[in-house]
Protein backbone atom coordinates (compact mmCIF):
# COMPACT_ATOMS: atom_id res chain seq x y z
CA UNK A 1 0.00 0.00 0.00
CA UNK A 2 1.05 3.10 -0.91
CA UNK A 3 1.47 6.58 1.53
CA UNK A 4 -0.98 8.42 -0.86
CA UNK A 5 -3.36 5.52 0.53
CA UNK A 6 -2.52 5.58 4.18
CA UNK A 7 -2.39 9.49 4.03
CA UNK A 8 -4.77 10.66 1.42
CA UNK A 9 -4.93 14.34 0.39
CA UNK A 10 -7.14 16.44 2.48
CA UNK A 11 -10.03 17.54 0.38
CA UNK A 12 -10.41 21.75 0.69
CA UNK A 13 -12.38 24.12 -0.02
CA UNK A 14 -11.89 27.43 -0.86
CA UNK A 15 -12.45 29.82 1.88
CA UNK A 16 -13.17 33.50 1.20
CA UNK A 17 -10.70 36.07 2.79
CA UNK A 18 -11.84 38.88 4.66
CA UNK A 19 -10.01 42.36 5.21
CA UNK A 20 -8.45 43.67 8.43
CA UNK A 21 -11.61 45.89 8.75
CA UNK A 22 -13.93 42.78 7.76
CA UNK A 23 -11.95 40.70 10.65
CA UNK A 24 -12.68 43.17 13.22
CA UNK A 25 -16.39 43.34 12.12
CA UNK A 26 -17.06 40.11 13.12
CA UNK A 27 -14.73 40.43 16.49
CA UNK A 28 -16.85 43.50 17.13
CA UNK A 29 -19.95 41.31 16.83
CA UNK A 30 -19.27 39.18 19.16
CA UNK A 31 -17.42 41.22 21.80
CA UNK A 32 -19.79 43.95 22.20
CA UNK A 33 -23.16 41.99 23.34
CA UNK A 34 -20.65 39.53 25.40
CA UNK A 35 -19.43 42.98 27.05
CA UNK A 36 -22.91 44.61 27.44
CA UNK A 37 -24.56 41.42 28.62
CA UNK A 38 -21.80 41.15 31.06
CA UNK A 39 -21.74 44.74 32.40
CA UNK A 40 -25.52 45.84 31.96
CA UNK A 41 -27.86 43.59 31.06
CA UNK A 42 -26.59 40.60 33.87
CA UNK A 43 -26.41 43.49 36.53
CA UNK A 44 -29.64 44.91 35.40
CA UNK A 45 -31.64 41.87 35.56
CA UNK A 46 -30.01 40.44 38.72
CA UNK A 47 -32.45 43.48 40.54
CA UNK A 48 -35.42 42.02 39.23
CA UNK A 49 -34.84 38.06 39.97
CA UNK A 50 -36.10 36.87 43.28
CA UNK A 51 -34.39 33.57 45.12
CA UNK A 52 -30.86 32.30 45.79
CA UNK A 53 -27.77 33.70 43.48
CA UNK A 54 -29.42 36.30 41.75
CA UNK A 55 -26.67 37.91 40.33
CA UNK A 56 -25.33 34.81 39.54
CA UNK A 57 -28.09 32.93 37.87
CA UNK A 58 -28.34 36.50 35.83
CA UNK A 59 -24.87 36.48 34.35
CA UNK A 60 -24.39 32.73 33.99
CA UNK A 61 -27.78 32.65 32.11
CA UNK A 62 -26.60 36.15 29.96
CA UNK A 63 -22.93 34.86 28.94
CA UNK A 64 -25.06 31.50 27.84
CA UNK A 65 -27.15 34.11 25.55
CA UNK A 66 -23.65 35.74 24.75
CA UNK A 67 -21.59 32.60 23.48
CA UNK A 68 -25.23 31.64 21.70
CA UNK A 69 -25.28 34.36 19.74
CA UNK A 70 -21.69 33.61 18.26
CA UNK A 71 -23.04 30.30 17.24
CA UNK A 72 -26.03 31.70 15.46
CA UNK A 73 -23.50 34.50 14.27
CA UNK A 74 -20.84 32.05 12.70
CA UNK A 75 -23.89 30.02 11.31
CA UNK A 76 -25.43 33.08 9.47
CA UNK A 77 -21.82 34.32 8.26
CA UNK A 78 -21.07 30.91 6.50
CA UNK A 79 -24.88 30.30 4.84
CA UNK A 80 -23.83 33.71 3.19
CA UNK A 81 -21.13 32.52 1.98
CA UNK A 82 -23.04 29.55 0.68
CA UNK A 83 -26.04 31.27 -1.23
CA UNK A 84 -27.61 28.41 -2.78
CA UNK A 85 -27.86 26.20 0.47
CA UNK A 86 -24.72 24.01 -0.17
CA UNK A 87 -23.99 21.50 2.68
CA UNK A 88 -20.75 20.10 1.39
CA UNK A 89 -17.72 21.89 2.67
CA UNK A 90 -19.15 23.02 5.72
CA UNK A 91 -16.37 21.15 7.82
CA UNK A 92 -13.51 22.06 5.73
CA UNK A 93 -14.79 26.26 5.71
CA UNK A 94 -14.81 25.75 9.88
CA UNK A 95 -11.43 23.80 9.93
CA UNK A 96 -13.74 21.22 11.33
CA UNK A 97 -11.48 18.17 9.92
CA UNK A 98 -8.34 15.88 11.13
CA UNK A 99 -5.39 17.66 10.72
CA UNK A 100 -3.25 18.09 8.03
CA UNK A 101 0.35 18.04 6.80
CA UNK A 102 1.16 21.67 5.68
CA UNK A 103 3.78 21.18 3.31
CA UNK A 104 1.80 17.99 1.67
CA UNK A 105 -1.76 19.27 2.05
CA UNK A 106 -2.07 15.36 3.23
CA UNK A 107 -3.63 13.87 6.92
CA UNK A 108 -1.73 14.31 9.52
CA UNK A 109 -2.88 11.69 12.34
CA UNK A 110 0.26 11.92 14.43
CA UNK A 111 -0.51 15.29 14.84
CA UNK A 112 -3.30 14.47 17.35
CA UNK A 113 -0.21 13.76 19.90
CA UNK A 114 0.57 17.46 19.77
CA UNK A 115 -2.70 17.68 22.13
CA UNK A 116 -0.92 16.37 25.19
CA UNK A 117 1.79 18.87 25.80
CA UNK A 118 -0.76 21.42 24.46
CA UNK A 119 -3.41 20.31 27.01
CA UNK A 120 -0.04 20.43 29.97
CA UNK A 121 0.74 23.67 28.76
CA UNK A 122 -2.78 25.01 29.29
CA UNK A 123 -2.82 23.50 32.53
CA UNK A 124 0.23 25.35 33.70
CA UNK A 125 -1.02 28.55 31.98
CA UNK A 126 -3.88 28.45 34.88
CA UNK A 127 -1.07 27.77 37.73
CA UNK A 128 0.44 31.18 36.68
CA UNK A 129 -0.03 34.46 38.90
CA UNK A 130 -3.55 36.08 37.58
CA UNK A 131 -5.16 38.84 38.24
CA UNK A 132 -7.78 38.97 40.47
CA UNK A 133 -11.49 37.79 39.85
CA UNK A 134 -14.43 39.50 41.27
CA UNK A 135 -15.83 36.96 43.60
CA UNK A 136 -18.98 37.93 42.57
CA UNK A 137 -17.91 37.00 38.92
CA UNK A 138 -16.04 33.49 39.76
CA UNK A 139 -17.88 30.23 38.93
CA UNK A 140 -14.97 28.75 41.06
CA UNK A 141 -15.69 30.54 43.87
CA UNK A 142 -19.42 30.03 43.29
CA UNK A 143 -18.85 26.18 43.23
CA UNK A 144 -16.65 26.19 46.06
CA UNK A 145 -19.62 28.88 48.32
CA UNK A 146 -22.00 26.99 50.56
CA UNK A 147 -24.23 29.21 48.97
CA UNK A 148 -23.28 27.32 45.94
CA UNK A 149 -23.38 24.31 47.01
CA UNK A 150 -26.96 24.36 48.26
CA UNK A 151 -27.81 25.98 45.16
CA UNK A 152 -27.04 23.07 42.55
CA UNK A 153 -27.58 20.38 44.93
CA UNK A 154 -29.90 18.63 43.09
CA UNK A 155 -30.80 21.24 40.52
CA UNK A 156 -30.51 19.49 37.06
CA UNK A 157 -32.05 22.53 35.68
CA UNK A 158 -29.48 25.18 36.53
CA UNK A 159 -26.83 21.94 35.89
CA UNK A 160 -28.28 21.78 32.01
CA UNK A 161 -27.67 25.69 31.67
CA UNK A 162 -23.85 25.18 32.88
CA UNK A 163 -23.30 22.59 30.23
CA UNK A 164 -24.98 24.48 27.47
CA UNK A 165 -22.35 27.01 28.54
CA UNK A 166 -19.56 24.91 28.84
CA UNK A 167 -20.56 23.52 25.14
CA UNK A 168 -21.07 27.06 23.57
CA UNK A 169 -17.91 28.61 25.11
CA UNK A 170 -15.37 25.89 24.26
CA UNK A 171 -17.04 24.21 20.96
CA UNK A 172 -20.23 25.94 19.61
CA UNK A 173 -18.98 29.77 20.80
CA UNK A 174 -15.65 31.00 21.08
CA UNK A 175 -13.27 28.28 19.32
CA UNK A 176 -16.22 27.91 16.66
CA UNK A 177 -15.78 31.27 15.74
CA UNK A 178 -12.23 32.40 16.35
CA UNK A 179 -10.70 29.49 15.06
CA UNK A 180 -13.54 27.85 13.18
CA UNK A 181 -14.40 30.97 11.26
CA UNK A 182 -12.02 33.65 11.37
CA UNK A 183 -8.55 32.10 11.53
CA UNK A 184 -9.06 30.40 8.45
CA UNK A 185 -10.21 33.78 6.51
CA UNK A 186 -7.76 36.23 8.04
CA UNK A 187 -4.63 34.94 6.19
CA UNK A 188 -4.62 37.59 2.96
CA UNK A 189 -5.34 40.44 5.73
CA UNK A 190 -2.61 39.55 7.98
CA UNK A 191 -0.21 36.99 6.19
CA UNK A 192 2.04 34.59 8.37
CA UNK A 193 0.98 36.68 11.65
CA UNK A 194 -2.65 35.37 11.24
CA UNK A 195 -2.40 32.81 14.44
CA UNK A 196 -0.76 35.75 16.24
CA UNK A 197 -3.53 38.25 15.25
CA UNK A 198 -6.39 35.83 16.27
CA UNK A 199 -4.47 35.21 19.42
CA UNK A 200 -4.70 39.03 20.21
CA UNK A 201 -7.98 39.57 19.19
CA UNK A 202 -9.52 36.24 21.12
CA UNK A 203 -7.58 38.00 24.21
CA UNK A 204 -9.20 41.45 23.57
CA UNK A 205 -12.34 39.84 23.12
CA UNK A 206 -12.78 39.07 26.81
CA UNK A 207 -14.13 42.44 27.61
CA UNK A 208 -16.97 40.68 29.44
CA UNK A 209 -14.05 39.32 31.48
CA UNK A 210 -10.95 41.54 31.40
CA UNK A 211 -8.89 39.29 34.24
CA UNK A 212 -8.80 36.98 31.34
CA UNK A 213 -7.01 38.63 29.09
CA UNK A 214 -3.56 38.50 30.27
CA UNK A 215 -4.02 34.22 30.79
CA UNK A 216 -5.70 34.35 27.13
CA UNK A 217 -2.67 35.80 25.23
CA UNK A 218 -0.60 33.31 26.87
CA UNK A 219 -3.16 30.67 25.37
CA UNK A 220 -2.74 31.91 21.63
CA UNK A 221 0.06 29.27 21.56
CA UNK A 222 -1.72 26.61 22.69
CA UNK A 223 -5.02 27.60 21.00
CA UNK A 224 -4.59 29.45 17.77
CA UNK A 225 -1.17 27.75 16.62
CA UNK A 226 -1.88 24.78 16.55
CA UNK A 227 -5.09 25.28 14.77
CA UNK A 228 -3.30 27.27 12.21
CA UNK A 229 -0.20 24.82 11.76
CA UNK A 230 -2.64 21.85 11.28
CA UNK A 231 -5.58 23.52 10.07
CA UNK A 232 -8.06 22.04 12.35
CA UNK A 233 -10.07 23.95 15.05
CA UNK A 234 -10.04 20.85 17.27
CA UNK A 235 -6.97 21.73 18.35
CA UNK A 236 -8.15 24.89 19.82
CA UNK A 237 -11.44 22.94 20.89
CA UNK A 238 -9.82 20.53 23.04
CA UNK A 239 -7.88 22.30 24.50
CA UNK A 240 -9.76 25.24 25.39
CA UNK A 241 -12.40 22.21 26.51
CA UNK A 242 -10.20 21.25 29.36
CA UNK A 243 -11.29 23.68 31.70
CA UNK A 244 -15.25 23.64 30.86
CA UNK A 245 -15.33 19.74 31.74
CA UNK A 246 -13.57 20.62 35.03
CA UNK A 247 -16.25 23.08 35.92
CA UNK A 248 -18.87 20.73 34.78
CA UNK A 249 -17.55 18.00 36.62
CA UNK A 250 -17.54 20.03 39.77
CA UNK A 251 -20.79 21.52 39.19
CA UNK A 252 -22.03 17.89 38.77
CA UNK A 253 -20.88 16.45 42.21
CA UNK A 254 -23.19 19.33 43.56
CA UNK A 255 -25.70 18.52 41.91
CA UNK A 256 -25.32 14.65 42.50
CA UNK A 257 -24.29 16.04 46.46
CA UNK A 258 -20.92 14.23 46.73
């Protein structure tokens, strides 16, 4: 058997290019509502909610709308770019495939072992001196409140909401759309410096969360690199993934009231 038969050509499909001021466009799209449902809306309807948390049940329940809206944002954005309805290609235009060899345009399977230093490196990332988090604004701290705790004991409901949000931050939100969708169409407007560029933007992004933003720059080399080296968004998926299943799997030993 031949390697063209073990490693067959990646099929691809052309993706359109935006400009610099297309780029930020869609970054603007998606930072602005995260930061006013963040700062005003959560706040806002926090003084209207009666019962436990609030605050909290307002701004875990307005990022969910947030990262939501990115999904029904990147959707919209690529059945534009496909007028007449075409399915095909979908995966390829969202980098939503194995990964590929660069120089051959062929798979790349051994590149899936790149995801356990990435996943250590992300891990360390968090270990590093950060700024600060509102305790207010902490789902840790939340989790770890007895105010938290007798919260999600037992509440499947609010434990359904916190994996919708785990799913649209890490998979259907964020990595969807930075890497997914923009990474891939930002290479005429910023040449070899694309990954860097996303990197930067993803961290300026987090205006809903500005602690983040020192911890997310650090990230673009574990999240945007690797996505653009292998062209596949899984690598930013996964690894971006590691924290949401940590909060989910704390968030379901409340619930289960281990």
């Amino acid at each position: 058997m031949t390697s063209t038969a073990l490693h067959p050509a990646v099929t691809t499909t052309p993706v359109p290019q935006y400009t610099r001021a297309g780029v930020l466009a869609v970054w603007a799209a998606a930072a602005v509502p995260m930061g006013l449902l963040s700062w005003v809306v959560a706040p806002m309807a926090a003084d209207h909610l009666t019962g436990p948390l609030p605050f909290a049940r307002a701004l875990i329940a307005a990022m969910t709308v947030g990262l939501a809206w990115q999904f029904l944002l990147v959707a919209g954005l690529v059945a534009r770019e496909r007028r007449r309805g075409e399915i095909r290609g979908i995966r390829a235009a969202l980098w939503l495939q194995a990964p590929s060899d660069p120089s051959t345009g062929r798979h790349a399977p051994r590149a899936w072992w790149w995801l356990v230093p990435l996943l250590a490196g992300s891990a360390l990332v968090q270990l590093l001196p950060a700024v600060p988090i509102p305790a207010a604004r902490d789902l840790g701290t939340l989790l770890g409140s007895p105010d938290g705790r007798t919260f999600f004991h037992g509440n499947w409901t609010w434990f359904a909401v916190v994996v919708a949000l785990a799913l649209l931050n890490t998979v259907l939100g964020e990595e969807l759309l930075f890497r997914g969708f923009l990474l891939p169409r930002m290479s005429r407007a910023f040449g070899r410096s694309d990954w860097i560029a996303n990197g930067l933007l993803f961290a300026i992004y987090h205006v809903h969360q500005p602690w983040s933003v020192p911890s997310a720059l650090i990230d673009t080399v574990v999240l945007a690199w690797p996505s653009r080296r292998w062209r596949s968004a899984w690598f930013g998926i996964v690894v971006h993934s590691g924290q949401s299943v940590l909060f989910v799997t704390l968030t379901l030993l409340l619930v289960l009231g281990s």
